[in-house]
Protein backbone atom coordinates (compact mmCIF):
# COMPACT_ATOMS: atom_id res chain seq x y z
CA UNK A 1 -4.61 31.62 -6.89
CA UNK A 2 -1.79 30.35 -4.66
CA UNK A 3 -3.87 29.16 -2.39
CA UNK A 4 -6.11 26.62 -4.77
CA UNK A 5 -3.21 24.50 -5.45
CA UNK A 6 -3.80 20.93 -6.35
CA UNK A 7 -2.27 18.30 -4.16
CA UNK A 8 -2.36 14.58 -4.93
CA UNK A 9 -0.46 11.54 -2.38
CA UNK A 10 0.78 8.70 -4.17
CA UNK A 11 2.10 5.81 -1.52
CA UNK A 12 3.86 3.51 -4.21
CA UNK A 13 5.39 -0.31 -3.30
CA UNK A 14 8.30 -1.31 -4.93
CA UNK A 15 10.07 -4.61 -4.30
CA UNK A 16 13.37 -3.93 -2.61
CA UNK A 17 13.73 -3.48 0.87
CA UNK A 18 17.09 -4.81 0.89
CA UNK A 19 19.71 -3.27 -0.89
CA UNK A 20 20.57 0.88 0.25
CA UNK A 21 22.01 1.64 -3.28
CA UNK A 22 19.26 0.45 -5.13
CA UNK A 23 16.89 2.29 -2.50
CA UNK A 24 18.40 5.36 -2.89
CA UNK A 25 18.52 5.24 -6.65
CA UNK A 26 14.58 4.66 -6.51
CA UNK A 27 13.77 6.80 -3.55
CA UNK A 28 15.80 9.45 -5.65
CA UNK A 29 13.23 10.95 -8.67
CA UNK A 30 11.50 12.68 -5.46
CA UNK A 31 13.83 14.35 -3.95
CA UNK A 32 14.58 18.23 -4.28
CA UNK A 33 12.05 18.41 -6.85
CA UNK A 34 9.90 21.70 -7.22
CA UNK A 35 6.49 20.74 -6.47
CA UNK A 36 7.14 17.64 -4.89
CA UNK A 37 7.52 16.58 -1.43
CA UNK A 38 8.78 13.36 0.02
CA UNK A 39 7.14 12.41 3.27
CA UNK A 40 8.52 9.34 3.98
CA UNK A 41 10.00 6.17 2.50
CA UNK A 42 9.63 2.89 4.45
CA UNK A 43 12.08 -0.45 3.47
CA UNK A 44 11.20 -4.01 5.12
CA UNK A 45 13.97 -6.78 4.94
CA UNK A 46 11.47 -9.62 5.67
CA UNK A 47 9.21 -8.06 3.00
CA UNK A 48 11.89 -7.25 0.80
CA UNK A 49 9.73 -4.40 0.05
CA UNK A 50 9.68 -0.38 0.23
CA UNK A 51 6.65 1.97 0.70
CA UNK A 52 7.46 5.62 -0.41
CA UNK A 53 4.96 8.43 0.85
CA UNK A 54 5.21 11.03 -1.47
CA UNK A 55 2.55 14.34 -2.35
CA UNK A 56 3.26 17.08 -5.00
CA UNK A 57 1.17 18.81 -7.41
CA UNK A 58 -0.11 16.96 -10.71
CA UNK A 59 1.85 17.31 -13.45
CA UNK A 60 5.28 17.92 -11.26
CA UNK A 61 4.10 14.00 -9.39
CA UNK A 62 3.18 12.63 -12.20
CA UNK A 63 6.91 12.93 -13.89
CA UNK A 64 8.45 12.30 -10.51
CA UNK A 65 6.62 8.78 -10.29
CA UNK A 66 6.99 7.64 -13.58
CA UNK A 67 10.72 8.64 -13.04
CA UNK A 68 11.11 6.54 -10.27
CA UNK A 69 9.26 3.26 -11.92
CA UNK A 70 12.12 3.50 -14.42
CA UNK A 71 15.03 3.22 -11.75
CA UNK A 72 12.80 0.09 -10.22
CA UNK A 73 13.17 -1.52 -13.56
CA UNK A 74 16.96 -0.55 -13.82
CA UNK A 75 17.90 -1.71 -10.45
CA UNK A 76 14.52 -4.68 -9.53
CA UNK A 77 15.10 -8.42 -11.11
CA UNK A 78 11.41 -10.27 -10.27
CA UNK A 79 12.95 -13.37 -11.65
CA UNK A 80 15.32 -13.69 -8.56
CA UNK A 81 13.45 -12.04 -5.95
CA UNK A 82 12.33 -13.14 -2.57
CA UNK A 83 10.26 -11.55 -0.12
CA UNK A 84 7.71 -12.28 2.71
CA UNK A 85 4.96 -9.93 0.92
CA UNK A 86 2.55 -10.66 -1.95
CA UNK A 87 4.23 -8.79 -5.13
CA UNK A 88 3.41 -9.33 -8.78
CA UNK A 89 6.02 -6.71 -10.00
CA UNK A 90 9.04 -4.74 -9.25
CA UNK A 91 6.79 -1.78 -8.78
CA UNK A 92 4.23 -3.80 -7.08
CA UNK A 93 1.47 -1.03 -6.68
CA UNK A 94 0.70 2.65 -7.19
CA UNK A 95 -1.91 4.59 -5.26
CA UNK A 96 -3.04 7.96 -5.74
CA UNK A 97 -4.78 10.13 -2.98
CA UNK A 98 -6.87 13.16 -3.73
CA UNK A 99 -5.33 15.62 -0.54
CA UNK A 100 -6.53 19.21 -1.49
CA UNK A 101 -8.26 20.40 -4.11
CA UNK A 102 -8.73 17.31 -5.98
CA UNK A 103 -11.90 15.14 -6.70
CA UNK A 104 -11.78 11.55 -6.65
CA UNK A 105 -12.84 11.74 -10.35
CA UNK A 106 -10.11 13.77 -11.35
CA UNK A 107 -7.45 11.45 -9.09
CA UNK A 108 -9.16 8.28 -11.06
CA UNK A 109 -8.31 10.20 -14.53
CA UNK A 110 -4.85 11.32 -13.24
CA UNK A 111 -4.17 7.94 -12.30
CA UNK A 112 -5.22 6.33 -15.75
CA UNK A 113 -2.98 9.61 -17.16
CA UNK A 114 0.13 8.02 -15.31
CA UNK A 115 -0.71 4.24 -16.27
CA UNK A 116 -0.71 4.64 -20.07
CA UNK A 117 2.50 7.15 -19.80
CA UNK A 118 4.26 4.26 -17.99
CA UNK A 119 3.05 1.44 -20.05
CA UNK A 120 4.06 3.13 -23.39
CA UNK A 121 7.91 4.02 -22.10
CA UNK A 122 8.53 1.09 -20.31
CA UNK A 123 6.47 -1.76 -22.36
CA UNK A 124 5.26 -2.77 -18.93
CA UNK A 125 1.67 -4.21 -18.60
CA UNK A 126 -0.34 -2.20 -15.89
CA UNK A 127 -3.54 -2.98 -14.35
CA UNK A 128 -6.39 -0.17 -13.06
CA UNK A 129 -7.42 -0.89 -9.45
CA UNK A 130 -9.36 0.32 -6.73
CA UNK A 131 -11.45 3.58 -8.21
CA UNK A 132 -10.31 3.43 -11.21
CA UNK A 133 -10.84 -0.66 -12.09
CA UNK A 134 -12.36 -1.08 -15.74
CA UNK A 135 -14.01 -4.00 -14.21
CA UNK A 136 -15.46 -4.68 -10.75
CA UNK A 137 -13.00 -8.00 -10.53
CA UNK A 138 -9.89 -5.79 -10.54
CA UNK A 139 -11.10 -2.97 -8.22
CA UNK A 140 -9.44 -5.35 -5.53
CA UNK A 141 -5.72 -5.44 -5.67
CA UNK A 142 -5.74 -9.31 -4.17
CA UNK A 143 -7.76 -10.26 -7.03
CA UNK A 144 -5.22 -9.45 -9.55
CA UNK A 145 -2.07 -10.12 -8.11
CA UNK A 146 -3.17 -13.89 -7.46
CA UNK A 147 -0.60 -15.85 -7.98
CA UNK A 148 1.89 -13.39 -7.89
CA UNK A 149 4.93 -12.44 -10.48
CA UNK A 150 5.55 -16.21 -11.03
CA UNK A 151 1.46 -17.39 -11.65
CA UNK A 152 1.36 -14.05 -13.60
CA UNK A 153 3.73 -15.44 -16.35
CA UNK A 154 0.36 -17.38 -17.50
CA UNK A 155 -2.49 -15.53 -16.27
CA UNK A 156 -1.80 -12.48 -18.35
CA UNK A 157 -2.64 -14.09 -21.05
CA UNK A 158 -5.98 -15.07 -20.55
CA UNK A 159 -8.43 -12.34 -22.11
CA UNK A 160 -10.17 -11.90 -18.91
CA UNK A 161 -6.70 -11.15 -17.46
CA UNK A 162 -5.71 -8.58 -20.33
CA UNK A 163 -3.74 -5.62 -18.56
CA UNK A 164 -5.33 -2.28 -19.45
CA UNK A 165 -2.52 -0.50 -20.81
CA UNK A 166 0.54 -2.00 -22.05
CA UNK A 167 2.07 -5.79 -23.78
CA UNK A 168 -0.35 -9.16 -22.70
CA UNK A 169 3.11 -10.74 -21.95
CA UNK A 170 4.75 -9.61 -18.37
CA UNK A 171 7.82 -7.59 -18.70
CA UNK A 172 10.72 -10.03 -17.89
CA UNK A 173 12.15 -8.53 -14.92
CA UNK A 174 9.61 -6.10 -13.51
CA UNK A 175 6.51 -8.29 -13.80
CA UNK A 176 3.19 -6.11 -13.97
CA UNK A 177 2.05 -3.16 -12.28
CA UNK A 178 -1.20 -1.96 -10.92
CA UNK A 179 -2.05 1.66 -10.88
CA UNK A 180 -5.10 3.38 -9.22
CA UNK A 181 -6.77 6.00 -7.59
CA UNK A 182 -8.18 4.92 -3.76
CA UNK A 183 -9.44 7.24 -0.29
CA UNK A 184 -6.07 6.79 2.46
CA UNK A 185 -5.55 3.83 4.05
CA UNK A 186 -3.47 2.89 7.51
CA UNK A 187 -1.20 -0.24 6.08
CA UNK A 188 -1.24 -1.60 10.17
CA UNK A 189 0.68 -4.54 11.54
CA UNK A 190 0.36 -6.74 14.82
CA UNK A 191 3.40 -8.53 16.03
CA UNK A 192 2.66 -12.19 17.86
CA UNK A 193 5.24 -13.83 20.12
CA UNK A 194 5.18 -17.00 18.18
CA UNK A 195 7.36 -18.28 14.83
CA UNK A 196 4.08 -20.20 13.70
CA UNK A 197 3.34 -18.68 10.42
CA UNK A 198 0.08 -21.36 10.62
CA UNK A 199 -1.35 -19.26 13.41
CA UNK A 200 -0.33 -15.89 12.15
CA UNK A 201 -2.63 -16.69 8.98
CA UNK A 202 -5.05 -18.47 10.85
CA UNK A 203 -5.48 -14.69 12.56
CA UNK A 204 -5.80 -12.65 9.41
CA UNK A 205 -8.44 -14.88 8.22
CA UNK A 206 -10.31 -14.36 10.89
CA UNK A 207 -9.47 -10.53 10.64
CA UNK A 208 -10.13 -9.91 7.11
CA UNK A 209 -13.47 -9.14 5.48
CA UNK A 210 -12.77 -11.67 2.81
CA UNK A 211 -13.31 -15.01 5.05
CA UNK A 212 -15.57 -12.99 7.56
CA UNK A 213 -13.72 -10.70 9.75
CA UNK A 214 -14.01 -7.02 9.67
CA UNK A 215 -15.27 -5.31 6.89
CA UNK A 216 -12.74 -2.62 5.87
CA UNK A 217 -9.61 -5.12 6.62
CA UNK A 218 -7.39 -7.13 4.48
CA UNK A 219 -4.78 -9.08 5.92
CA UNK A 220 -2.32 -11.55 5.63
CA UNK A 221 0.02 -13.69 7.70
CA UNK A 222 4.08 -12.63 7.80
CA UNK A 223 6.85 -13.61 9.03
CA UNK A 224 9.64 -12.23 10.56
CA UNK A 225 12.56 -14.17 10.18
CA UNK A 226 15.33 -11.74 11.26
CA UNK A 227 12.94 -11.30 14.48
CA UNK A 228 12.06 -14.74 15.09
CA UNK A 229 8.22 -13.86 15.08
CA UNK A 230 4.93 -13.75 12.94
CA UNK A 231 2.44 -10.39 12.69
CA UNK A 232 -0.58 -10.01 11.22
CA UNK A 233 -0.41 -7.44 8.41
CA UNK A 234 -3.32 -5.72 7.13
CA UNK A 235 -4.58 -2.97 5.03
CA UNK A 236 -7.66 -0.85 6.89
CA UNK A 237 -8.81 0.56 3.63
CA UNK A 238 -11.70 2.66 5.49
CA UNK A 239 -10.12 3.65 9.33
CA UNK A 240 -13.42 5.93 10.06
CA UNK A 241 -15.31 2.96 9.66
CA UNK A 242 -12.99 0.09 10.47
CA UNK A 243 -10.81 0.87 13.27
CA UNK A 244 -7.30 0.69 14.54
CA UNK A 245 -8.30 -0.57 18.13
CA UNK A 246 -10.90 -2.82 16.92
CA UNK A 247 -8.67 -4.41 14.13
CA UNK A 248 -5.76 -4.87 17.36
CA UNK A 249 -8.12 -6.39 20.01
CA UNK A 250 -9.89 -8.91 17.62
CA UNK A 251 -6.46 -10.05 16.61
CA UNK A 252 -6.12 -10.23 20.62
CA UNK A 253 -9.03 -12.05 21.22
CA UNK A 254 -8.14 -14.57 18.29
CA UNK A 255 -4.78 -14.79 19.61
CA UNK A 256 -5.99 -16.74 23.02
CA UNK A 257 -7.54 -19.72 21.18
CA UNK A 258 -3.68 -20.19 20.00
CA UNK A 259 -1.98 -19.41 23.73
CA UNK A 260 0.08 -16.61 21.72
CA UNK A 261 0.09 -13.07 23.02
CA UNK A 262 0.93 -9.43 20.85
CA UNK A 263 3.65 -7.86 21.79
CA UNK A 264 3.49 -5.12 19.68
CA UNK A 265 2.06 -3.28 16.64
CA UNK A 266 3.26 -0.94 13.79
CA UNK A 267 1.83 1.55 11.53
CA UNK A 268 3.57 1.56 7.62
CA UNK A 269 4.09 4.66 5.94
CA UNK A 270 2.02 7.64 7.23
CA UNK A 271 -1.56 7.54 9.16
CA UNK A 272 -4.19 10.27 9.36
CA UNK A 273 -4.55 11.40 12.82
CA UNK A 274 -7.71 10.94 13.25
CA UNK A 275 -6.99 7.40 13.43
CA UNK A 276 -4.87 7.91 15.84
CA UNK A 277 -6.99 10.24 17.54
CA UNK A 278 -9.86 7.59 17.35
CA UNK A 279 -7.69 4.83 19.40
CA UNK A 280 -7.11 7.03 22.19
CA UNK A 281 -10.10 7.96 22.53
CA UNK A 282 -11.41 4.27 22.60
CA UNK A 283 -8.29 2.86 25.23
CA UNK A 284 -8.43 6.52 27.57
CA UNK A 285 -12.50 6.06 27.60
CA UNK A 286 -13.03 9.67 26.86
CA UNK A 287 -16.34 11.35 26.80
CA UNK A 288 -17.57 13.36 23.52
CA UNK A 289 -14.10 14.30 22.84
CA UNK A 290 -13.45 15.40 19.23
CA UNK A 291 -10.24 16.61 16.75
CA UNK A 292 -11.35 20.33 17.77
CA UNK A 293 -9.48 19.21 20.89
CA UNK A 294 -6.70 18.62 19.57
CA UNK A 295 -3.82 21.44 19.95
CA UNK A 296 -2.14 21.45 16.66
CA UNK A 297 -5.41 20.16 14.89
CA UNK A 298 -6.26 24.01 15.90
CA UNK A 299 -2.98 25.52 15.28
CA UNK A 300 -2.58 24.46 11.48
CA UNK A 301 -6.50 25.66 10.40
């Protein structure tokens, strides 16, 4: 049936946020494709880093992604790159969403599908995170890019640090890769009016569920050079529990001790509505209101 069709999102991270011709060539695999549709592709200077929303049906995604993980090794050098962002790899990280029609078990076996593919072509060592971690260490991303492309030179080679598909050795110029299935998250930034990077991660550690904070947040300190400011950037891996609004006005509150103010925030990629829905709600005060209420929440059932 036409209507039971399978659709996955994959929201992969690829280190270049810099250069438009090597963008394009990376951004390209996903474009005009039958069965494929690009949402949206993100690039970050500061980062030196590009987010690429992308959803399509299985088997037409999974040759689409693994497509594009080839042009990131063409066109990505990890040995001279420099960004603002955490990155172990030229293809940093790559999600996979169950969207319609698609159980989180069958994601977590689609994602493992698309790891050893990629491993075996490209001789590049990729980790299973999130959902579908062989070991409870490596469900959180943080854990195994500690360190980063340069500390990973050495940690791949301890047993416990064995990637699950692919060489024990890093491939020279794209690093390592982690691949995984996980529920949507909002990737959600806070801008400060301050250059103190000190205070930015003095923030996100009060934030972050790690050292305390809140309990579906990572986050990490930034900064903006081009801008002259810091943000707090953090991953709200479960919005319905964690959310936007309460992620922005502890950051606020924290923000005081320092005498720094926000002057802004930004959402990365896409964001479910309801997340949106969920802050106005909170900031408007409204009573008992619900997504039923909202207009094109009605129109697309």
């Amino acid at each position: 049936m036409a209507g039971m069709k399978k659709i996955i999102e994959c929201v992969p991270n690829f280190s270049e946020g810099r250069n438009s011709k090597n963008i394009e060539k990376i951004v390209a695999p996903f474009r005009g494709k039958k069965g494929v549709k690009l949402l949206d592709y993100q690039t970050d200077r500061d980062h030196n880093r590009m987010v690429i929303t992308v959803v399509g049906e299985p088997d037409a995604l999974k040759t689409a992604v693994i497509a594009a993980m080839g042009c990131a090794i063409e066109v990505i050098d990890m040995r001279t790159h420099q960004g603002q962002h955490p990155r172990m790899g030229a293809i940093d990280v790559v999600p996979f969403i169950p969207i319609k029609n698609v159980h989180m078990e069958e994601a977590i076996a689609f994602s493992k599908e698309v790891a050893k593919k990629a491993a075996q072509k490209y001789s590049l060592p990729v980790y299973l995170y999130e959902k579908s971690a062989s070991r409870p260490e490596r469900q959180n991303l943080t854990n195994i890019r500690k360190g980063q492309y340069e500390g990973m030179i050495e940690k791949i080679k301890q047993a416990k640090w064995k990637p699950d598909f692919g060489p024990a050795k890093i491939h020279p110029a794209a690093g390592v890769t982690a691949i995984g299935a996980r529920t949507p998250l909002v990737a959600y930034n806070v801008n400060l009016d301050s250059g103190n990077l000190e205070i930015a991660n003095e923030i996100a550690k009060k934030v972050r569920h790690i050292s305390g904070g809140l309990r579906y947040c990572k986050g990490i300190g930034i900064e903006l050079k081009d801008r002259g400011l810091v943000q707090v950037s953090m991953n709200l891996t479960d919005y319905s529990k964690t959310a936007l609004y309460r992620a922005f006005e502890l950051i606020k509150v924290e923000a005081r001790r320092y005498g720094v103010n926000v002057i802004g925030s930004e959402i990365v990629g896409l964001v479910p509505m309801e997340a949106l829905i969920d802050a106005a709600a909170y900031y408007l005060g409204l009573e008992d209101f619900s997504m039923e209420q909202v207009l094109e929440s009605r129109i697309w059932e």
